[in-house]
Protein backbone atom coordinates (compact mmCIF):
# COMPACT_ATOMS: atom_id res chain seq x y z
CA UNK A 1 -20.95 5.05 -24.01
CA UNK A 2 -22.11 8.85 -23.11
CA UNK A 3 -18.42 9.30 -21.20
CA UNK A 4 -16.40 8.30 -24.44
CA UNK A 5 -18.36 10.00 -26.74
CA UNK A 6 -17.29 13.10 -24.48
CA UNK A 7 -14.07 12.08 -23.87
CA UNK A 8 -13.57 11.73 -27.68
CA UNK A 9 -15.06 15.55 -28.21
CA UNK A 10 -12.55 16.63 -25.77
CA UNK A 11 -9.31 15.34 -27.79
CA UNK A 12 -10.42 16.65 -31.09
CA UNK A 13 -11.47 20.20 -29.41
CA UNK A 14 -7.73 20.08 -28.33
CA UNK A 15 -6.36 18.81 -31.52
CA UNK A 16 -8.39 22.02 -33.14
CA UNK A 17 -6.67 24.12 -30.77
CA UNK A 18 -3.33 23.01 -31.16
CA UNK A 19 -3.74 23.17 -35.12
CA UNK A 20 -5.18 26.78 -34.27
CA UNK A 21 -1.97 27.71 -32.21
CA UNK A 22 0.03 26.77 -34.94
CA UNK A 23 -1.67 29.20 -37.61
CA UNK A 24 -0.84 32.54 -37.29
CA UNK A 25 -3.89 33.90 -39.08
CA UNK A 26 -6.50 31.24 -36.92
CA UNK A 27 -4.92 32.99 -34.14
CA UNK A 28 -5.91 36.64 -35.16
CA UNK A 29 -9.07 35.02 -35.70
CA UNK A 30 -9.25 34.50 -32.05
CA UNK A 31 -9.02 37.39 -30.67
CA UNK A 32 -12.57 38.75 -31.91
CA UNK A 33 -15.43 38.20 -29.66
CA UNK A 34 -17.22 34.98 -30.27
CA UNK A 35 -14.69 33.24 -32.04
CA UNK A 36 -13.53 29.46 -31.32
CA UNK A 37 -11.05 27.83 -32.39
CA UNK A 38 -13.25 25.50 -34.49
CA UNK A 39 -14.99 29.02 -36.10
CA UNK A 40 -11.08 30.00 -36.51
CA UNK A 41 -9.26 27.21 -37.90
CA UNK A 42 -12.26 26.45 -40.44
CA UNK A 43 -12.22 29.69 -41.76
CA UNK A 44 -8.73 29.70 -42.27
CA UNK A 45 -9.09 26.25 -44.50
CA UNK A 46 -12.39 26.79 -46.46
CA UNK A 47 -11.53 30.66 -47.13
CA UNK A 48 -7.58 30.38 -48.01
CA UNK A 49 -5.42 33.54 -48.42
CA UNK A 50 -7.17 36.46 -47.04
CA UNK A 51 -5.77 39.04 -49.09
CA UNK A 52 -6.95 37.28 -52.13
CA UNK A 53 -10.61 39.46 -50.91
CA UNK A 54 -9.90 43.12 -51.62
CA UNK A 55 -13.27 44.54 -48.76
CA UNK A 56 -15.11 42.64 -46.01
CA UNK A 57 -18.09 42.75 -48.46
CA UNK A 58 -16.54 40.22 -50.87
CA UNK A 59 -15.49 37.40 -47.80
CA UNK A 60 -19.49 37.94 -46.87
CA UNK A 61 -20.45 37.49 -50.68
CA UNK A 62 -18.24 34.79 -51.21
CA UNK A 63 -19.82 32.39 -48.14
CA UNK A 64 -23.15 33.94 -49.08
CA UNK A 65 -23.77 36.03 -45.80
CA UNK A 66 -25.22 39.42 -48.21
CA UNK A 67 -29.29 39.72 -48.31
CA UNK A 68 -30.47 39.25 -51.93
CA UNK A 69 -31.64 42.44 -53.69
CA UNK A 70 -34.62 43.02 -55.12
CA UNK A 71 -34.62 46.84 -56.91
CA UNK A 72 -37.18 48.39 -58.99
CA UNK A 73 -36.89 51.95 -60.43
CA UNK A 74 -35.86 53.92 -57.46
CA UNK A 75 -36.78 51.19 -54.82
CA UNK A 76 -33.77 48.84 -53.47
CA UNK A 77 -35.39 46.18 -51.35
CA UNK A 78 -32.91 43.43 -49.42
CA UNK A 79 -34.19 40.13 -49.37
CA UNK A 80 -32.81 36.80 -47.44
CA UNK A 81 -29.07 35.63 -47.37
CA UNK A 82 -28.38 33.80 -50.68
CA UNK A 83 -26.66 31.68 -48.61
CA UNK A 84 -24.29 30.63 -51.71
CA UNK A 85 -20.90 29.67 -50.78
CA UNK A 86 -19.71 26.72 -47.70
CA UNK A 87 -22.73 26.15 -45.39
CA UNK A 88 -20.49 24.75 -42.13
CA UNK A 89 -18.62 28.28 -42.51
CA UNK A 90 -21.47 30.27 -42.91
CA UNK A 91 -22.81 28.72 -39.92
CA UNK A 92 -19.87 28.86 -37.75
CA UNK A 93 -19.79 32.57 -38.42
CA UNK A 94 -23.71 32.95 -37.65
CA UNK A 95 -22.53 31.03 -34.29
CA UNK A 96 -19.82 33.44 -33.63
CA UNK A 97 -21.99 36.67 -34.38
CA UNK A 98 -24.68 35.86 -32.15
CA UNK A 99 -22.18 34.60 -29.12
CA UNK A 100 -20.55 38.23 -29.00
């Protein structure tokens, strides 16, 4: 049971790669530190066309990797992630940060 379970994790982390070669931008992906192709090729599906995000700030808003703000009068306090936006990407990229 155990050796088709991992036999059966190794042909979809192939088919991922494949599907990965085949995208240019899951490719780019690649070459940062800590990226896999599963971190890669889901980013390219859940987040679309990249140049639909004008700054790095608004990919981060829009999968809910920013701190919450809290601000008072002169005072500008961050809080947690709001952790709005796709979970399973959000993750992956937590993943792919701390592997560097």
């Amino acid at each position: 049971m155990r050796q088709r379970s991992q036999k059966r994790i190794e042909e979809l982390d192939q088919q991922v790669e494949r599907q990965c070669q085949q995208r240019a931008q899951a490719r780019r992906l690649l070459t940062h530190p800590g990226v896999e192709p599963v971190t890669a090729l889901a980013t390219e599906v859940f987040l679309g066309d990249p140049s639909r995000f004008t700054h790095g700030n608004q990919v981060a808003s829009y999968i809910g990797m920013i701190p919450c703000e809290h601000t008072s009068r002169k005072r500008l306090r961050l809080g947690k992630m709001t952790k709005e936006g796709n979970s399973l990407l959000r993750y992956l990229w937590t993943e792919a940060r701390c592997m560097r």
